[in-house]
N, C-alpha and C. Protein backbone atom coordinates (compact mmCIF):
# COMPACT_ATOMS: atom_id res chain seq x y z
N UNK A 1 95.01 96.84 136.35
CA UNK A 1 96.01 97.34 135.44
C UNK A 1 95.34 98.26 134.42
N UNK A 2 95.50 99.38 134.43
CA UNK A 2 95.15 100.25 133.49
C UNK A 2 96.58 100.18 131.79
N UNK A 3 95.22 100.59 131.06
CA UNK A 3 95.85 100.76 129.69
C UNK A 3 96.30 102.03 129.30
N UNK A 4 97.88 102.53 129.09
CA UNK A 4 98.14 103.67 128.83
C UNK A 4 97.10 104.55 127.31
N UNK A 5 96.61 105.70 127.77
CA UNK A 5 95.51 106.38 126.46
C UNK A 5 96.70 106.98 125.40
N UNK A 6 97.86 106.72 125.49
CA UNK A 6 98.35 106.66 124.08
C UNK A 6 98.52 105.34 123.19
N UNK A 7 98.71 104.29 124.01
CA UNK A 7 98.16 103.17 123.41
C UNK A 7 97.37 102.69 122.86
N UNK A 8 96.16 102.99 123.27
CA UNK A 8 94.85 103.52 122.86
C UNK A 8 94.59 103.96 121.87
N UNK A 9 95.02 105.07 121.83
CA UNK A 9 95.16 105.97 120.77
C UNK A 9 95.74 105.21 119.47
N UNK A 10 96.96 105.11 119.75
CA UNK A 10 97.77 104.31 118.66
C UNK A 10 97.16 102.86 117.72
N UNK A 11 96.85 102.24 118.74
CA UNK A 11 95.83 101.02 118.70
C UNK A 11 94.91 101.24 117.69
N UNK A 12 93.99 102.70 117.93
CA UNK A 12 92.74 102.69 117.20
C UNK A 12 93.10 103.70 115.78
N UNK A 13 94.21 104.50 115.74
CA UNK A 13 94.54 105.42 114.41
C UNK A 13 95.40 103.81 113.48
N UNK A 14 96.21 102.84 114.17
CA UNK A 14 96.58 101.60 113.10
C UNK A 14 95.78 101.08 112.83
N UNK A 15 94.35 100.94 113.74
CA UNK A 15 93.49 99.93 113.01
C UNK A 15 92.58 100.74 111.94
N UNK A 16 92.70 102.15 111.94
CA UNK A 16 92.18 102.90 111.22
C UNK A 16 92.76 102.95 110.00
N UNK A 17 94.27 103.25 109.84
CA UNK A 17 94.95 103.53 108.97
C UNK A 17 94.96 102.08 107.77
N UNK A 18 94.91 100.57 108.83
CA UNK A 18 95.05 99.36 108.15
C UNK A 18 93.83 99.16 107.41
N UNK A 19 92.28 99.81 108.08
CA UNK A 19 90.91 99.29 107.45
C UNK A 19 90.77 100.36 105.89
N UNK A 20 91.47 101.21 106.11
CA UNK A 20 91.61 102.34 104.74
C UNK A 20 92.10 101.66 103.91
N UNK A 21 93.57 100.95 104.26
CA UNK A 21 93.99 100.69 103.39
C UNK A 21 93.40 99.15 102.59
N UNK A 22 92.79 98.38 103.48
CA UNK A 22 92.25 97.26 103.24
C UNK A 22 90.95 98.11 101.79
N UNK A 23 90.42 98.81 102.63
CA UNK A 23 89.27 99.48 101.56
C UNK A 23 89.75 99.36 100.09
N UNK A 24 90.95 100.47 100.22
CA UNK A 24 91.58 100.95 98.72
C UNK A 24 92.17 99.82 98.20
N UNK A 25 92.74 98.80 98.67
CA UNK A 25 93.72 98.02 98.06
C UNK A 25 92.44 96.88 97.66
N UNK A 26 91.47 96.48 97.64
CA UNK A 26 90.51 96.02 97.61
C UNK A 26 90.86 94.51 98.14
N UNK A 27 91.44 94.42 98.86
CA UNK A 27 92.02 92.84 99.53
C UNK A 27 91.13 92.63 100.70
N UNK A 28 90.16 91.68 100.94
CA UNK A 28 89.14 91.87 102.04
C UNK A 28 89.56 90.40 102.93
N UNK A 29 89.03 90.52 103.80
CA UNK A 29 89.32 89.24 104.76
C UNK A 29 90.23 89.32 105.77
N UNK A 30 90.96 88.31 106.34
CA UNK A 30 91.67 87.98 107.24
C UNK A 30 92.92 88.65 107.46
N UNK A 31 92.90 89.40 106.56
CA UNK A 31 94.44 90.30 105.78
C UNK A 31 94.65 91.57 107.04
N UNK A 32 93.33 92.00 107.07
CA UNK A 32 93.33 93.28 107.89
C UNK A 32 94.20 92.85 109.38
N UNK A 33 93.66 91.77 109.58
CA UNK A 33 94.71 91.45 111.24
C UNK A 33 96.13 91.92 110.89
N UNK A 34 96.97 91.51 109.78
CA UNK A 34 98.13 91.45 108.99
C UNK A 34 98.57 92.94 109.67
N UNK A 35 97.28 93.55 108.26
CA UNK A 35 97.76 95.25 108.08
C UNK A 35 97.74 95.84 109.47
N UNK A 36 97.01 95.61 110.30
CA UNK A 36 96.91 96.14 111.54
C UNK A 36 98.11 96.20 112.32
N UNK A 37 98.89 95.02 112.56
CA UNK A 37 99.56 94.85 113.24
C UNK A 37 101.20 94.97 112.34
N UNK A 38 101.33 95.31 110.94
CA UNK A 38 102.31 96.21 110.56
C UNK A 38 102.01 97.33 110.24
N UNK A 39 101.05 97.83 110.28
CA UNK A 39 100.53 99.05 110.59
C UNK A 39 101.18 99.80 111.97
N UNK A 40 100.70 99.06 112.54
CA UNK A 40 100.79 99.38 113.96
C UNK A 40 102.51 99.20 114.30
N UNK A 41 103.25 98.42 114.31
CA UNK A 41 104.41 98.05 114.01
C UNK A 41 105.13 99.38 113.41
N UNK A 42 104.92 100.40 112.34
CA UNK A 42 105.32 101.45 111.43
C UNK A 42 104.87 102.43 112.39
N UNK A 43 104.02 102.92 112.89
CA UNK A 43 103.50 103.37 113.69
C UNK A 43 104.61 103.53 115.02
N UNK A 44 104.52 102.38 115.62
CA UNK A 44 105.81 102.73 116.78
C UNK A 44 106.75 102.94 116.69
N UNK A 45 107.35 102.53 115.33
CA UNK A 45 108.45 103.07 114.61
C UNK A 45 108.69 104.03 114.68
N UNK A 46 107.94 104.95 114.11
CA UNK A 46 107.55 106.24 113.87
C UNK A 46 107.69 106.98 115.25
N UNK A 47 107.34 106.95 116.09
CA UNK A 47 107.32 107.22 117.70
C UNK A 47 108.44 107.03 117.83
N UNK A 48 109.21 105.89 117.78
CA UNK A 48 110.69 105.28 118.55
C UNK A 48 111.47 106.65 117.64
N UNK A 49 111.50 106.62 116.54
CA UNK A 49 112.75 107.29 116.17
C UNK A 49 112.27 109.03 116.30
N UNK A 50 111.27 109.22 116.20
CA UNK A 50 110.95 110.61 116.28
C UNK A 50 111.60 110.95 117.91
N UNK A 51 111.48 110.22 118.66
CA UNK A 51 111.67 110.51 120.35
C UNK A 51 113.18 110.31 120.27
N UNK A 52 113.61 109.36 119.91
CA UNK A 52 115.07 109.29 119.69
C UNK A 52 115.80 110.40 119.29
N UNK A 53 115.20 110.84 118.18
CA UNK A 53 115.63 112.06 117.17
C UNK A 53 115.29 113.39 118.09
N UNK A 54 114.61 113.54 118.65
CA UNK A 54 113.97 114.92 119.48
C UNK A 54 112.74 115.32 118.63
N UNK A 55 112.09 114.74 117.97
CA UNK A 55 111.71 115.77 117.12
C UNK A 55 110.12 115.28 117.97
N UNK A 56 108.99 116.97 117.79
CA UNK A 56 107.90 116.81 118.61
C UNK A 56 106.80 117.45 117.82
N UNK A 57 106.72 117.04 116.57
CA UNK A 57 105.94 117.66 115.30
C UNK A 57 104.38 116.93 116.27
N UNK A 58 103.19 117.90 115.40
CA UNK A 58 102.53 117.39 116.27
C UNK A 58 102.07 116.32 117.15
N UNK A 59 102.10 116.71 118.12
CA UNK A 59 101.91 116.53 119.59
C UNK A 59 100.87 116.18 120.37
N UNK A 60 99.99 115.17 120.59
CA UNK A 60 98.78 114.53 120.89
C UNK A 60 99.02 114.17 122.24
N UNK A 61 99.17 114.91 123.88
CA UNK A 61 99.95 113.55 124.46
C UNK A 61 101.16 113.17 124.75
N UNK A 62 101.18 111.94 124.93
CA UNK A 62 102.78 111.63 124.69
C UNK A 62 103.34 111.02 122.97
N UNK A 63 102.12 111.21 122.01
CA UNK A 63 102.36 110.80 120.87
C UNK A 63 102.98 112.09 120.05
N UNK A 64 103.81 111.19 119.21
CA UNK A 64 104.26 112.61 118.41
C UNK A 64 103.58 112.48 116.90
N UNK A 65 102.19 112.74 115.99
CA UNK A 65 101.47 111.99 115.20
C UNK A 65 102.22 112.18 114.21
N UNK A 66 103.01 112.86 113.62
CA UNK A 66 103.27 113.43 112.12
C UNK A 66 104.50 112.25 111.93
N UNK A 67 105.37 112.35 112.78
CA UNK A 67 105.97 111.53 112.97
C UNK A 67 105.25 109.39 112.60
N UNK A 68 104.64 109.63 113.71
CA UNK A 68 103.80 108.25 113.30
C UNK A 68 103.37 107.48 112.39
N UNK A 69 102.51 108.78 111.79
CA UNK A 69 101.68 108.65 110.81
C UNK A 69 103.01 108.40 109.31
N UNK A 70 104.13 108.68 109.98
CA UNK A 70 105.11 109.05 108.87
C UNK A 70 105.84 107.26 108.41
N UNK A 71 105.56 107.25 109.67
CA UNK A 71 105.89 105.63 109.86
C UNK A 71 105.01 104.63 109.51
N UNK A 72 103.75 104.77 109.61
CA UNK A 72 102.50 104.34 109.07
C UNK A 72 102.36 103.89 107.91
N UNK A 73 102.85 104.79 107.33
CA UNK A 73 102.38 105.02 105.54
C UNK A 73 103.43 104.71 104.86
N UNK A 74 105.24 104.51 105.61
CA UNK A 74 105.60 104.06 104.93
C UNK A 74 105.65 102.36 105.05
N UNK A 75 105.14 101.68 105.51
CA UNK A 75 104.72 100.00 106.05
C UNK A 75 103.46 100.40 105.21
N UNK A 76 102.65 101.24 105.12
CA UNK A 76 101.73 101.14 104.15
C UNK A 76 101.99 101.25 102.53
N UNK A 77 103.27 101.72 102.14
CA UNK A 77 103.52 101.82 101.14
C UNK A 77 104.71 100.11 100.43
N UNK A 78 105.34 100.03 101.89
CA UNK A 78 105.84 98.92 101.36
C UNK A 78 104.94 97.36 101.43
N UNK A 79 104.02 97.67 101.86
CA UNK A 79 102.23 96.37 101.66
C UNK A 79 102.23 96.37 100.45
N UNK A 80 101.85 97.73 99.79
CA UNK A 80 101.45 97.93 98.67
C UNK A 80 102.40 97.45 97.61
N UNK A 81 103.77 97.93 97.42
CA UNK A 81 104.97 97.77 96.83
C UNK A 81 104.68 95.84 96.49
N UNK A 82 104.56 95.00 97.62
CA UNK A 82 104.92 93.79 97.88
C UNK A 82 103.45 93.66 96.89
N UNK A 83 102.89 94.27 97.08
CA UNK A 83 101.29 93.62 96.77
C UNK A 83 100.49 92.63 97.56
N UNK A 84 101.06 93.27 98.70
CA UNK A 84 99.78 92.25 100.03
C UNK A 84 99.08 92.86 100.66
């Protein structure tokens, strides 16, 4: 069974986007699994409705990133909001 390379992809820009934010928010430990996986969560979000919507802002693939990343940051903003 092969692993689709946008998955991949996705996989490694949430765990990227979650270890940043772990950095800045100065919350260290066990948390990052958390952020990762609503990270990642905002992230497909971001994908689902951009594809839904038509919209194909940059384009990686079958990823649409601007979009993503759009989704990303806002699960990164509501972490922050909550303060977790």
């Amino acid at each position: 069974m092969t692993v689709p390379p946008w998955l991949v992809l996705s996989l490694v820009l949430s765990l990227t986007l979650a270890l940043l934010y772990q950095i800045f928010s100065r919350r260290y430990g066990w948390r990052v699994l958390v952020y990762w996986v609503a990270v990642f969560a905002g992230f497909l979000g971001g994908e689902l409705i951009a594809e839904q919507a038509g919209i194909s802002l940059m384009r990686v693939g079958d990823l649409r990133l601007l979009p993503d990343f759009a989704g990303a940051f806002v699960v990164i903003g509501v972490l922050w909001f909550l303060g977790l």
